[in-house]
C-alpha atoms as a PDB file:
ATOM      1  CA  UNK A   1      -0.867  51.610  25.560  1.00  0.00           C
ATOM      2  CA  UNK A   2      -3.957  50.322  24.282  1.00  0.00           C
ATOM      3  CA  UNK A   3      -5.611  46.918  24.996  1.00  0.00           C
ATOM      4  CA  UNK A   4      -8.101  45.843  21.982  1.00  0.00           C
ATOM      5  CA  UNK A   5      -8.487  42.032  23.159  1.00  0.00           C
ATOM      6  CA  UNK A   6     -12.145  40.856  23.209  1.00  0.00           C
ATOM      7  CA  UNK A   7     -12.437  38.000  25.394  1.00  0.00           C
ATOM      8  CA  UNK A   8     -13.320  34.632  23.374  1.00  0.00           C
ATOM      9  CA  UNK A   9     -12.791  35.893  19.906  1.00  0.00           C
ATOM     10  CA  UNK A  10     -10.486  34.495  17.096  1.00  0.00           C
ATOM     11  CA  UNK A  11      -7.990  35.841  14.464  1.00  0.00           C
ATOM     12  CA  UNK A  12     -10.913  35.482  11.984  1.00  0.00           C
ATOM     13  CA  UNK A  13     -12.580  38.184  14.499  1.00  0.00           C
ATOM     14  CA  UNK A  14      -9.257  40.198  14.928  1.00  0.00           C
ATOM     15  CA  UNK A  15      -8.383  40.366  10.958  1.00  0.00           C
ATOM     16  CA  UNK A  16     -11.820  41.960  10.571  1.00  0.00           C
ATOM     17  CA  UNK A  17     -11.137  44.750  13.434  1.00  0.00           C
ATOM     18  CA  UNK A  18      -8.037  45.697  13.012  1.00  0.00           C
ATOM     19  CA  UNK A  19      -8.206  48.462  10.658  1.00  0.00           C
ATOM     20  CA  UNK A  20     -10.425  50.591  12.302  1.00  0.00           C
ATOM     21  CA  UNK A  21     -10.038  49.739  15.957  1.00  0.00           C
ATOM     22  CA  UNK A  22      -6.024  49.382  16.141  1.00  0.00           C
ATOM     23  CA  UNK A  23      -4.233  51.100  13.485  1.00  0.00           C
ATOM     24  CA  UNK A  24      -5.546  54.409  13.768  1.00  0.00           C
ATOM     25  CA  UNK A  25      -3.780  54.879  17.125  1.00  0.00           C
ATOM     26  CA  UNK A  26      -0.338  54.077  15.132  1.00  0.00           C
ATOM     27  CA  UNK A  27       0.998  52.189  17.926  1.00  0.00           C
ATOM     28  CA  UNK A  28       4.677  51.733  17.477  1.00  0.00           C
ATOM     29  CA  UNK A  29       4.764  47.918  19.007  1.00  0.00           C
ATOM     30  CA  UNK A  30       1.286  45.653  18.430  1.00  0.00           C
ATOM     31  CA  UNK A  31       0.860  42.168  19.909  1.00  0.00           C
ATOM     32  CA  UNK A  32      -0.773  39.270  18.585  1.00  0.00           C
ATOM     33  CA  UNK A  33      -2.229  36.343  20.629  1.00  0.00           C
ATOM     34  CA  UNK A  34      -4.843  34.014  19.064  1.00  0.00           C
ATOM     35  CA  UNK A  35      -2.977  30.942  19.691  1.00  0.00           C
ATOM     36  CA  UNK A  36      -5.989  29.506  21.833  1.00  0.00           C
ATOM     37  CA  UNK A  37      -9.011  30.884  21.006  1.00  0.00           C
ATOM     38  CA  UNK A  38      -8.346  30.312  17.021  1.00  0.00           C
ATOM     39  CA  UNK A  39      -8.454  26.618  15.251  1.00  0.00           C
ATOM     40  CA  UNK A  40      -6.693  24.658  13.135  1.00  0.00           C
ATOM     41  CA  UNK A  41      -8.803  24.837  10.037  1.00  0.00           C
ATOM     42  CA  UNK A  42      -7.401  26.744   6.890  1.00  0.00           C
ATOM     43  CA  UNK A  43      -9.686  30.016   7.763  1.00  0.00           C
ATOM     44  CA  UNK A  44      -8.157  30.515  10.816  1.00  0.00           C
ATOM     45  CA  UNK A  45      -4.710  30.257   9.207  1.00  0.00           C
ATOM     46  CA  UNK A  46      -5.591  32.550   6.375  1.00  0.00           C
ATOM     47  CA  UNK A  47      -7.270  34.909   8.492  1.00  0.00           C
ATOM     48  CA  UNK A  48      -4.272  35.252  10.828  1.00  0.00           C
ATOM     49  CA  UNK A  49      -1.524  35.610   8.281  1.00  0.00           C
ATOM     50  CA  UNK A  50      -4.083  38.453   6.935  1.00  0.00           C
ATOM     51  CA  UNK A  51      -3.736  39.988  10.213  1.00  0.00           C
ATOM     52  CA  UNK A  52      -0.414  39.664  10.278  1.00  0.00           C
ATOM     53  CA  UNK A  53       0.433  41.377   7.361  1.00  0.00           C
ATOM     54  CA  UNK A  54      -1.918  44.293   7.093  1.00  0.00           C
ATOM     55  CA  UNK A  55      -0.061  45.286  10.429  1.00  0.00           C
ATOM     56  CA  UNK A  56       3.172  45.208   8.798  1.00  0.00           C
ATOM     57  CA  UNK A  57       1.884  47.257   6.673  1.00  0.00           C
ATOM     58  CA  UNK A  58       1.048  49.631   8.634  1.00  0.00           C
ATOM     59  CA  UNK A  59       2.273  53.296   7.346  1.00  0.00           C
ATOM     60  CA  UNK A  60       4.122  53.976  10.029  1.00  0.00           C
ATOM     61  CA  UNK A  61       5.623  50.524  10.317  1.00  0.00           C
ATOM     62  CA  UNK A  62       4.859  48.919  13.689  1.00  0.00           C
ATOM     63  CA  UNK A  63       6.579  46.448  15.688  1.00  0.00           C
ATOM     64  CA  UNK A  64       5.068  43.186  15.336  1.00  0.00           C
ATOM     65  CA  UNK A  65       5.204  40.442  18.130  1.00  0.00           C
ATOM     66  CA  UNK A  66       3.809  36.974  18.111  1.00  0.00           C
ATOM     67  CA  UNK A  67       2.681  35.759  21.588  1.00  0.00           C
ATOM     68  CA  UNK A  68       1.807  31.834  21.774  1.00  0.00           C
ATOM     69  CA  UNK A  69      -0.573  31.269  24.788  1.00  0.00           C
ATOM     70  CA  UNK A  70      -1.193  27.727  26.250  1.00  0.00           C
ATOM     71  CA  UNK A  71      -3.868  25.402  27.800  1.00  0.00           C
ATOM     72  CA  UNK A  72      -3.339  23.038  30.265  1.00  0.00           C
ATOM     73  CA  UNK A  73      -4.842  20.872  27.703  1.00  0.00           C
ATOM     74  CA  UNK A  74      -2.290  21.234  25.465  1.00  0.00           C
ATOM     75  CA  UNK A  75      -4.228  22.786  23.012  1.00  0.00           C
ATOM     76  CA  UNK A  76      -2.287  26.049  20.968  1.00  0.00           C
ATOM     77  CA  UNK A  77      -2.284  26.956  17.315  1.00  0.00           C
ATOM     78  CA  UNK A  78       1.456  28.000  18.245  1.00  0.00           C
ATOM     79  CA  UNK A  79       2.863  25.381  15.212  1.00  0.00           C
ATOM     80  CA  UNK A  80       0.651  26.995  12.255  1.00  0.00           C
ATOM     81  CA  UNK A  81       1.325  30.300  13.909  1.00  0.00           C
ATOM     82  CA  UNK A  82       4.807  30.672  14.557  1.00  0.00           C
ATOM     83  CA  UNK A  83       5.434  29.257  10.506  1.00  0.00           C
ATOM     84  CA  UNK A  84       3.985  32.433   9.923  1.00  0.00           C
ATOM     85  CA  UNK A  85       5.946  34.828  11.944  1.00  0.00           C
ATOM     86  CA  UNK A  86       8.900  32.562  10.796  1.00  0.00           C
ATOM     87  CA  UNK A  87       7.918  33.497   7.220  1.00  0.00           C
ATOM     88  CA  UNK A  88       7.719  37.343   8.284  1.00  0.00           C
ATOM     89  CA  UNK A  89      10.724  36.844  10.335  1.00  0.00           C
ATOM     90  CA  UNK A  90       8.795  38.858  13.365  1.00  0.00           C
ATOM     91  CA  UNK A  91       9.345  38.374  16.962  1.00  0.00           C
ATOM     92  CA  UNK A  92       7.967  35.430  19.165  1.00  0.00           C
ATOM     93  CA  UNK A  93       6.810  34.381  22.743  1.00  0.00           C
ATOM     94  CA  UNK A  94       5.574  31.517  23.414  1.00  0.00           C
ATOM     95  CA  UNK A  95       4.227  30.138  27.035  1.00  0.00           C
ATOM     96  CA  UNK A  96       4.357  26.382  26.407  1.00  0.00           C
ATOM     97  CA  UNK A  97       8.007  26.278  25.620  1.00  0.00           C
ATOM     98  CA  UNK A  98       8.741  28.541  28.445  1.00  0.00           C
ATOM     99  CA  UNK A  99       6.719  26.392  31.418  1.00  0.00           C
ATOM    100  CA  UNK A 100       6.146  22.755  29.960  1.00  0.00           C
ATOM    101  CA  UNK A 101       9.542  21.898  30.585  1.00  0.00           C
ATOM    102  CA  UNK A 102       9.905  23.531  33.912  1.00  0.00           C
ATOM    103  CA  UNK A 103       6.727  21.500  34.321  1.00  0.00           C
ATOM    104  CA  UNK A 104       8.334  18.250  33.048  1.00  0.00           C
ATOM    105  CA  UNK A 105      10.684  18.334  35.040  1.00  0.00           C
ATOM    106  CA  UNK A 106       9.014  18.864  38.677  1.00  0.00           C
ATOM    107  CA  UNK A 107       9.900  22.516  39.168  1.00  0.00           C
ATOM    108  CA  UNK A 108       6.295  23.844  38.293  1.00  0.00           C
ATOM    109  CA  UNK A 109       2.790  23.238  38.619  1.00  0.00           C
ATOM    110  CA  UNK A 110      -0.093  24.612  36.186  1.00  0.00           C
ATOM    111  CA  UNK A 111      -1.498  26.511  38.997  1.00  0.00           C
ATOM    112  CA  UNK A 112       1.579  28.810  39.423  1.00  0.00           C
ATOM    113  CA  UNK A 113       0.233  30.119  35.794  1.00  0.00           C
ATOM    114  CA  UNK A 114      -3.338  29.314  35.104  1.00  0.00           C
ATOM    115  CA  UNK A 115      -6.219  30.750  36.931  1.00  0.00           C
ATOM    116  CA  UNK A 116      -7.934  27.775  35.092  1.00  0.00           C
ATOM    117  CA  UNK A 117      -6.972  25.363  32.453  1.00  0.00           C
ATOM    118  CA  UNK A 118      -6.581  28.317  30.153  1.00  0.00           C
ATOM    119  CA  UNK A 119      -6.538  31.638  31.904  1.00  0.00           C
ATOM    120  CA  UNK A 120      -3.259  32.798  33.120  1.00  0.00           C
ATOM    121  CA  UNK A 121      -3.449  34.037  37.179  1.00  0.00           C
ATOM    122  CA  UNK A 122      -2.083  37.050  38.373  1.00  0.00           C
ATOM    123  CA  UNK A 123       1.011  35.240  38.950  1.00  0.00           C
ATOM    124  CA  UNK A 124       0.552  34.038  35.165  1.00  0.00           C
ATOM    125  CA  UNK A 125       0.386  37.387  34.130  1.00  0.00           C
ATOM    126  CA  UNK A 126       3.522  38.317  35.936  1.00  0.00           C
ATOM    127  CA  UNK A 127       5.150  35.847  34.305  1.00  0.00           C
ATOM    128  CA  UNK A 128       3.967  36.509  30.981  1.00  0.00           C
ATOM    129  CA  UNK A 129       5.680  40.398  31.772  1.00  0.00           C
ATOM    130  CA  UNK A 130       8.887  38.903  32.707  1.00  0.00           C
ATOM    131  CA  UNK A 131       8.535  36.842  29.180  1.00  0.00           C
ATOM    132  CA  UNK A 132       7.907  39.984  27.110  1.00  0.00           C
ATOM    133  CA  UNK A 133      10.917  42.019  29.586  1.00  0.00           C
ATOM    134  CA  UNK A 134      13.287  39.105  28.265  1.00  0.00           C
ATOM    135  CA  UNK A 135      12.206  39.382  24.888  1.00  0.00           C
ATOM    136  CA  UNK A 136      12.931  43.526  24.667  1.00  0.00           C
ATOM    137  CA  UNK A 137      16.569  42.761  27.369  1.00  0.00           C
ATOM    138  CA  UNK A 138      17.764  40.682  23.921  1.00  0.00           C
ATOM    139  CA  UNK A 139      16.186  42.732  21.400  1.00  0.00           C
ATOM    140  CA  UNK A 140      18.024  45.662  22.854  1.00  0.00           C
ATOM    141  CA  UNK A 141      21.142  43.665  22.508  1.00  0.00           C
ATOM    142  CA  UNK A 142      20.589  42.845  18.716  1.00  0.00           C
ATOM    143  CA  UNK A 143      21.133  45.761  16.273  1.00  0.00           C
ATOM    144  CA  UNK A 144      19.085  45.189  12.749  1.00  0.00           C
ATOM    145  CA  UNK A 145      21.566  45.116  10.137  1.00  0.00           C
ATOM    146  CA  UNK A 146      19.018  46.309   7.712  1.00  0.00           C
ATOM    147  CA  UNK A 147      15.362  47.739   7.509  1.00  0.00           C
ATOM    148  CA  UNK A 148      12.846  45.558   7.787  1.00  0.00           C
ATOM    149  CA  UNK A 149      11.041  44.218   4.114  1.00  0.00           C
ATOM    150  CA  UNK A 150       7.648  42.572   3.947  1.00  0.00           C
ATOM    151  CA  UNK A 151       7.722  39.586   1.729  1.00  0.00           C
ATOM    152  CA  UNK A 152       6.423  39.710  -1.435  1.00  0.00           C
ATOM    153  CA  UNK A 153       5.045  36.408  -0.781  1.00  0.00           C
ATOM    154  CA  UNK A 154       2.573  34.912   1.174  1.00  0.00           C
ATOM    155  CA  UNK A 155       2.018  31.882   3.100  1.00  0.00           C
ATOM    156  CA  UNK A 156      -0.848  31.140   1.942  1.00  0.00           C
ATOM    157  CA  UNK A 157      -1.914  31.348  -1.914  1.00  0.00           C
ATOM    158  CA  UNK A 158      -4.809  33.846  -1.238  1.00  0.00           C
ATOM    159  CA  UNK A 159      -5.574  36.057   2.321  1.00  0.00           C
ATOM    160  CA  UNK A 160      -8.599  37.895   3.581  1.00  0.00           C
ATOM    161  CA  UNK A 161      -6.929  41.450   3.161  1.00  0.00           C
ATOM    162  CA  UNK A 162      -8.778  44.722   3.322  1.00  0.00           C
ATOM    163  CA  UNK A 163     -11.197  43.828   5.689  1.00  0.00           C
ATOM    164  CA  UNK A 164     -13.626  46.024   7.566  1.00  0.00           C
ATOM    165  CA  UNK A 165     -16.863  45.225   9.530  1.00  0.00           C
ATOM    166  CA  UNK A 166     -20.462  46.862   9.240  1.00  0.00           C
ATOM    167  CA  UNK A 167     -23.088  47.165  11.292  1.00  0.00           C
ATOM    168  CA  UNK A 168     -26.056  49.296  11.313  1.00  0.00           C
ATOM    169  CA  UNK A 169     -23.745  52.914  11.362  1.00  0.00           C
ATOM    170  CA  UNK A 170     -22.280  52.367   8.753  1.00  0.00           C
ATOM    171  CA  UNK A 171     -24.908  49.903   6.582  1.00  0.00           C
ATOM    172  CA  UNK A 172     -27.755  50.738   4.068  1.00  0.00           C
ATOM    173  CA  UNK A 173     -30.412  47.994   5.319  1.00  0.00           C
ATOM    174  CA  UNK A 174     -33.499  47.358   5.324  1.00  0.00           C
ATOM    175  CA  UNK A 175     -34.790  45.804   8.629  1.00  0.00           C
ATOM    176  CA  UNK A 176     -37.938  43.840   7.637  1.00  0.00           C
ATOM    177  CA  UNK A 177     -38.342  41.535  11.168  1.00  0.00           C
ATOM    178  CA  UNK A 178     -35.359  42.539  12.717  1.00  0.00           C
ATOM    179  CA  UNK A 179     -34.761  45.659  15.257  1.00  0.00           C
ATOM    180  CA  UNK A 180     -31.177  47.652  15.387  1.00  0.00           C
ATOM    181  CA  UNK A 181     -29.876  47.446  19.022  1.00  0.00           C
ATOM    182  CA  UNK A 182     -27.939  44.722  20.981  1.00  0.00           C
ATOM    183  CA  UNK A 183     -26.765  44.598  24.222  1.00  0.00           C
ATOM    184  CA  UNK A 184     -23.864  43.639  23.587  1.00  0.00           C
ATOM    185  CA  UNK A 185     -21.193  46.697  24.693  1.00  0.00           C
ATOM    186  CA  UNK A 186     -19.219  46.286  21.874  1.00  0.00           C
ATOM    187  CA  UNK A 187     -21.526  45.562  19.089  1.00  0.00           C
ATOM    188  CA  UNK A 188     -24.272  47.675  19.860  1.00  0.00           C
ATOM    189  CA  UNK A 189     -25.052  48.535  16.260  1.00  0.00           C
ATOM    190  CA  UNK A 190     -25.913  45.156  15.358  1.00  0.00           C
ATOM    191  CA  UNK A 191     -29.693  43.161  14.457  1.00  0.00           C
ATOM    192  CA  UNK A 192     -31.997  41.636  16.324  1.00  0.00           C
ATOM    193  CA  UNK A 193     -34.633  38.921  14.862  1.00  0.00           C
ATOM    194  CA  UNK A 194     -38.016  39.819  16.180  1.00  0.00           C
ATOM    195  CA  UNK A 195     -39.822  36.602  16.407  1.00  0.00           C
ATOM    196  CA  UNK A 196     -42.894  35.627  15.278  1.00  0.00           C
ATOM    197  CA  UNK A 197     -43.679  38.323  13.411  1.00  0.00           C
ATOM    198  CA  UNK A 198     -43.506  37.202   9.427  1.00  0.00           C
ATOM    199  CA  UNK A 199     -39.462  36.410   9.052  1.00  0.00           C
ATOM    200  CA  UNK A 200     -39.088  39.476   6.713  1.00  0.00           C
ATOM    201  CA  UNK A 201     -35.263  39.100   6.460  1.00  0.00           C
ATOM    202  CA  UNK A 202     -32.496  41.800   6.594  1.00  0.00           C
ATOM    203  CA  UNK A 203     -31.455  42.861   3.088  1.00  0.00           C
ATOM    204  CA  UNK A 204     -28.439  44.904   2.225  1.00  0.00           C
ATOM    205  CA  UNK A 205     -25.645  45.279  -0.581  1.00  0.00           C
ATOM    206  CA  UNK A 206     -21.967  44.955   0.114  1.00  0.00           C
ATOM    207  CA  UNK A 207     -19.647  44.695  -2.346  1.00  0.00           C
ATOM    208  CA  UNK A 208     -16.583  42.394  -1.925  1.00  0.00           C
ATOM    209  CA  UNK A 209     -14.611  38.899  -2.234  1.00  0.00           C
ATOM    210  CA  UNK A 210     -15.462  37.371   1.363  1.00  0.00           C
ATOM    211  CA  UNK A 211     -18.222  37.382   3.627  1.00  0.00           C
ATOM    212  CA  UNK A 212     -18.413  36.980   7.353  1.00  0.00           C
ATOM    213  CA  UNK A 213     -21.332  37.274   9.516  1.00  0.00           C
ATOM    214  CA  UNK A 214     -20.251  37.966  12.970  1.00  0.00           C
ATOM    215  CA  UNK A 215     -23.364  36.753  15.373  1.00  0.00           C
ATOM    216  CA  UNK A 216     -23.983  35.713  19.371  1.00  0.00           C
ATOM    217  CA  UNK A 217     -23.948  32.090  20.158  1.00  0.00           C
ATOM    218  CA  UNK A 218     -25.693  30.751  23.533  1.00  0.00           C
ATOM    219  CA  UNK A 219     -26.060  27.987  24.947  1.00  0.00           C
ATOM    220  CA  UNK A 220     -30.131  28.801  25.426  1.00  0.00           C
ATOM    221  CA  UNK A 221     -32.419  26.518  23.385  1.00  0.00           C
ATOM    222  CA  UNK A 222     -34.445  29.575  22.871  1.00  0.00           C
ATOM    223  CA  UNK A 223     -31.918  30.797  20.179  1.00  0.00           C
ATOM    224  CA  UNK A 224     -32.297  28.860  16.559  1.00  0.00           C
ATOM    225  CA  UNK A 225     -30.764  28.801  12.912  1.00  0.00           C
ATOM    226  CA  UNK A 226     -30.622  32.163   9.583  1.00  0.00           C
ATOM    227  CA  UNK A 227     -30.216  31.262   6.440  1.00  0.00           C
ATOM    228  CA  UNK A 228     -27.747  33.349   4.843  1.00  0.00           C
ATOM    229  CA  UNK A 229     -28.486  34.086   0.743  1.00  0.00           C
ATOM    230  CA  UNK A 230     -26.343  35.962  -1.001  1.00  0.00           C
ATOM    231  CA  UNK A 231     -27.762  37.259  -5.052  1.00  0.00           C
ATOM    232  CA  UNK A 232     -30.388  34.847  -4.120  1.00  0.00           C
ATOM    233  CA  UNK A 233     -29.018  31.474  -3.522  1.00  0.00           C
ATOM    234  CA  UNK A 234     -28.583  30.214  -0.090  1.00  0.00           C
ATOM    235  CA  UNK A 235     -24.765  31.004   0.898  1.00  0.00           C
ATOM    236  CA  UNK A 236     -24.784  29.411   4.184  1.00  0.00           C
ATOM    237  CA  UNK A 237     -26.613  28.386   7.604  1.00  0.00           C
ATOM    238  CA  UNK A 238     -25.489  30.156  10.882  1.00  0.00           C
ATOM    239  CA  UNK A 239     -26.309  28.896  14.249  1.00  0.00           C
ATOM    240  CA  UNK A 240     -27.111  30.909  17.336  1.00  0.00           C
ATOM    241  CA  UNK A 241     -27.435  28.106  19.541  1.00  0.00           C
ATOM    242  CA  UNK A 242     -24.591  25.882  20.934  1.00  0.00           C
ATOM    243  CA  UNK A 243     -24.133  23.819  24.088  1.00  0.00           C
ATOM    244  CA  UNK A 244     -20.954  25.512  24.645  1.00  0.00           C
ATOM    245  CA  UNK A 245     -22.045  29.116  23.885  1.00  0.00           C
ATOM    246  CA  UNK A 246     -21.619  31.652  26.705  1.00  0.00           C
ATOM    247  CA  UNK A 247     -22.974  34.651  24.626  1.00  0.00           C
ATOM    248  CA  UNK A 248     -19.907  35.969  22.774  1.00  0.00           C
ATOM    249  CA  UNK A 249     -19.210  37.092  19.355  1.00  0.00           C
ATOM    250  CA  UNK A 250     -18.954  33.920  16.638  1.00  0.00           C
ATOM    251  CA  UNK A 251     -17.198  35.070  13.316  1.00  0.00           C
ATOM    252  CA  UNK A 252     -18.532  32.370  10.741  1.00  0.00           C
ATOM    253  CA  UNK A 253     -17.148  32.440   6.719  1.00  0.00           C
ATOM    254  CA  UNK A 254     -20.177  32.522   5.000  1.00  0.00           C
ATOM    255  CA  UNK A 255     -18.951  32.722   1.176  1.00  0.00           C
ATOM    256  CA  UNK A 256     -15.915  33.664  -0.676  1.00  0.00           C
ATOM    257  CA  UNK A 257     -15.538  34.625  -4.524  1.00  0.00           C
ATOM    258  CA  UNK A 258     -12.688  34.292  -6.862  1.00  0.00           C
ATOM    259  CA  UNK A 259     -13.304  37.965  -7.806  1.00  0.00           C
ATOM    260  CA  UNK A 260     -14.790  41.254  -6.196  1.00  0.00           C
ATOM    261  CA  UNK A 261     -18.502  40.805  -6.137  1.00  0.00           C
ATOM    262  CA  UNK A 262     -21.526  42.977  -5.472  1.00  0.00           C
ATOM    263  CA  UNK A 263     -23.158  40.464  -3.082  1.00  0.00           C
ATOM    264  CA  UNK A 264     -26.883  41.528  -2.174  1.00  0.00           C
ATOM    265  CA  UNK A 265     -27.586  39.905   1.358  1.00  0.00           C
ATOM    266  CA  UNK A 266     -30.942  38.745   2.734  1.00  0.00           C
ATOM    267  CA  UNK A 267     -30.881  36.498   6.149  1.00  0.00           C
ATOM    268  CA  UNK A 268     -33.697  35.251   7.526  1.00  0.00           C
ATOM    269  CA  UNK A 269     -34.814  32.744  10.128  1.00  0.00           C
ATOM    270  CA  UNK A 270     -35.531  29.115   8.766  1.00  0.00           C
ATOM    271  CA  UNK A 271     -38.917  28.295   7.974  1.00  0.00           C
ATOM    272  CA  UNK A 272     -39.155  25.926  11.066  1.00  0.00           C
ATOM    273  CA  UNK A 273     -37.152  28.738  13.298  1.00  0.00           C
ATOM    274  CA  UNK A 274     -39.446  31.818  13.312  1.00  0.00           C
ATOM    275  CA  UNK A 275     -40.137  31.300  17.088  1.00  0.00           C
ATOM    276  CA  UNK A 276     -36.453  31.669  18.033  1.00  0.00           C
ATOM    277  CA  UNK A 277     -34.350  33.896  19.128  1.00  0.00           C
ATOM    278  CA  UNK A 278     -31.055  35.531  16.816  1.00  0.00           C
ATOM    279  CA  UNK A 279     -28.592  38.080  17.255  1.00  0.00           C
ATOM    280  CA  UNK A 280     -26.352  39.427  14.855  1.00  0.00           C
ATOM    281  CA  UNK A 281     -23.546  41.661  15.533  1.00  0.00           C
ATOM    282  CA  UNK A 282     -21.894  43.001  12.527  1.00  0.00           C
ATOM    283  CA  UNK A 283     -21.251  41.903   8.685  1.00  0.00           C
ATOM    284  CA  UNK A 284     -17.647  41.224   7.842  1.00  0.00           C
ATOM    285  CA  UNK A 285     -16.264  42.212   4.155  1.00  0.00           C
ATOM    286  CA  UNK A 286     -12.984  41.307   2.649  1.00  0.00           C
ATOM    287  CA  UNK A 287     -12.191  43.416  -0.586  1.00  0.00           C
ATOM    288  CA  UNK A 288      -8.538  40.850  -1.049  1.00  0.00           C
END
């Protein structure tokens, strides 16, 4: 068993680690759960159907189940998700439609799940076991009357396949004002803007359809705004500040092209942003 969940982070996120940090172990059974941290904007959709399908196909053909979690808000992306596992005819779970009924009804309360209005308890987590137990006590009971086939279609006209992230292991950069080293655990590797001292900006060359910067938002005034140019033309703004950020890694779509592209990358601070603060974690490339 191996547990690649990173607290806070999206399918966007999850679509770009997946290759490297899950499929090598060939697990025979992977779950999916980015019903509440992901959004309902078309880039989370495409980037979860992406995820979807590059672990079905997997070479050695995993298992792939779909598990909806729920806020007390109300809030899940369980509707756009679910039409894709429909579409891939995969295995489901979901939370809501196990408790809000038993809640509706006067037999539950939210805190007999949630440790919060999001976070299931240690009871919640129980519970969330006895889901999955179900799930494999009726699966065990249902023979497959035929091997499984990916669809040659898609959901979604065009996904964010092929993905894989860089960082300063595995990138040809050249540093100008920024120093390699976070301290963030997990991205270690990444780029730190060294303020005040000329807003050379990172340069490299990647060569793909998509781009994703992957970067630390907090909720400290002290962190500001990179421009993002790609072949030199301003691609995109990225924010490290944000009254709700607790730190965490922020995957952002910064461009996407029609076709493969050799994109060469500068970022730099804005003009009016050289005394702040920004963190970048890792560079996310789509090839599909």
């Amino acid at each position: 068993c191996q547990n690649n969940g990173l607290s806070g982070t999206p399918s966007v996120l999850g679509n770009l680690r997946v290759s490297e940090e899950v499929l090598p172990g060939q697990p025979d059974i992977i779950f999916l759960e980015f019903a509440v941290n992901d959004g309902t904007e078309m880039d989370y959709k495409v980037c979860y159907e992406s995820l979807v399908r590059t672990c079905l196909q997997a070479e050695n053909e995993p298992a792939v189940i779909l598990l909806f979690t729920y806020m007390e808000t109300g809030h899940t992306c369980q509707e756009q998700q679910q039409e894709i596992g429909e579409h891939y005819d995969l295995g489901m779970i979901s939370v809501r439609d196990a408790i809000l009924p038993e809640m509706e009804a006067g037999r539950m309360e939210w805190s007999e799940y949630g440790d919060d209005d999001v976070h299931p308890s240690v009871a919640g987590h129980a519970l969330l076991g006895e889901f999955i137990a179900a799930y494999f006590a009726q699966a065990k009971d249902k023979k497959a009357d035929k091997s499984y086939d990916l669809p040659e279609e898609t959901v979604y006209p065009e996904l964010y396949s092929d993905a894989v992230l860089y960082d300063a292991t595995n990138l040809k950069f050249h540093d100008g004002s920024w120093n390699v080293g976070t301290n963030n655990t997990r991205f270690p590797a990444g780029f730190v803007y060294q303020k005040d001292t000329g807003n050379e900006g990172l340069t490299f060359t990647v060569t793909g359809k998509t781009l994703f910067l992957v970067y630390k938002v907090s909720d400290s005034p002290d962190f500001g705004m990179a421009g993002v140019y790609i072949n030199g033309s301003l691609a995109g703004i990225v924010n490290g500040y944000g009254v709700n950020g607790w730190g965490g890694p922020v995957p952002t779509l910064v461009e996407h092209f029609d076709q493969e592209t050799q994109m060469q990358v500068e970022i730099r601070m804005l003009d009016d942003h050289t005394d702040k603060s920004f963190e970048i974690f890792a560079v996310g490339v789509s090839a599909g």
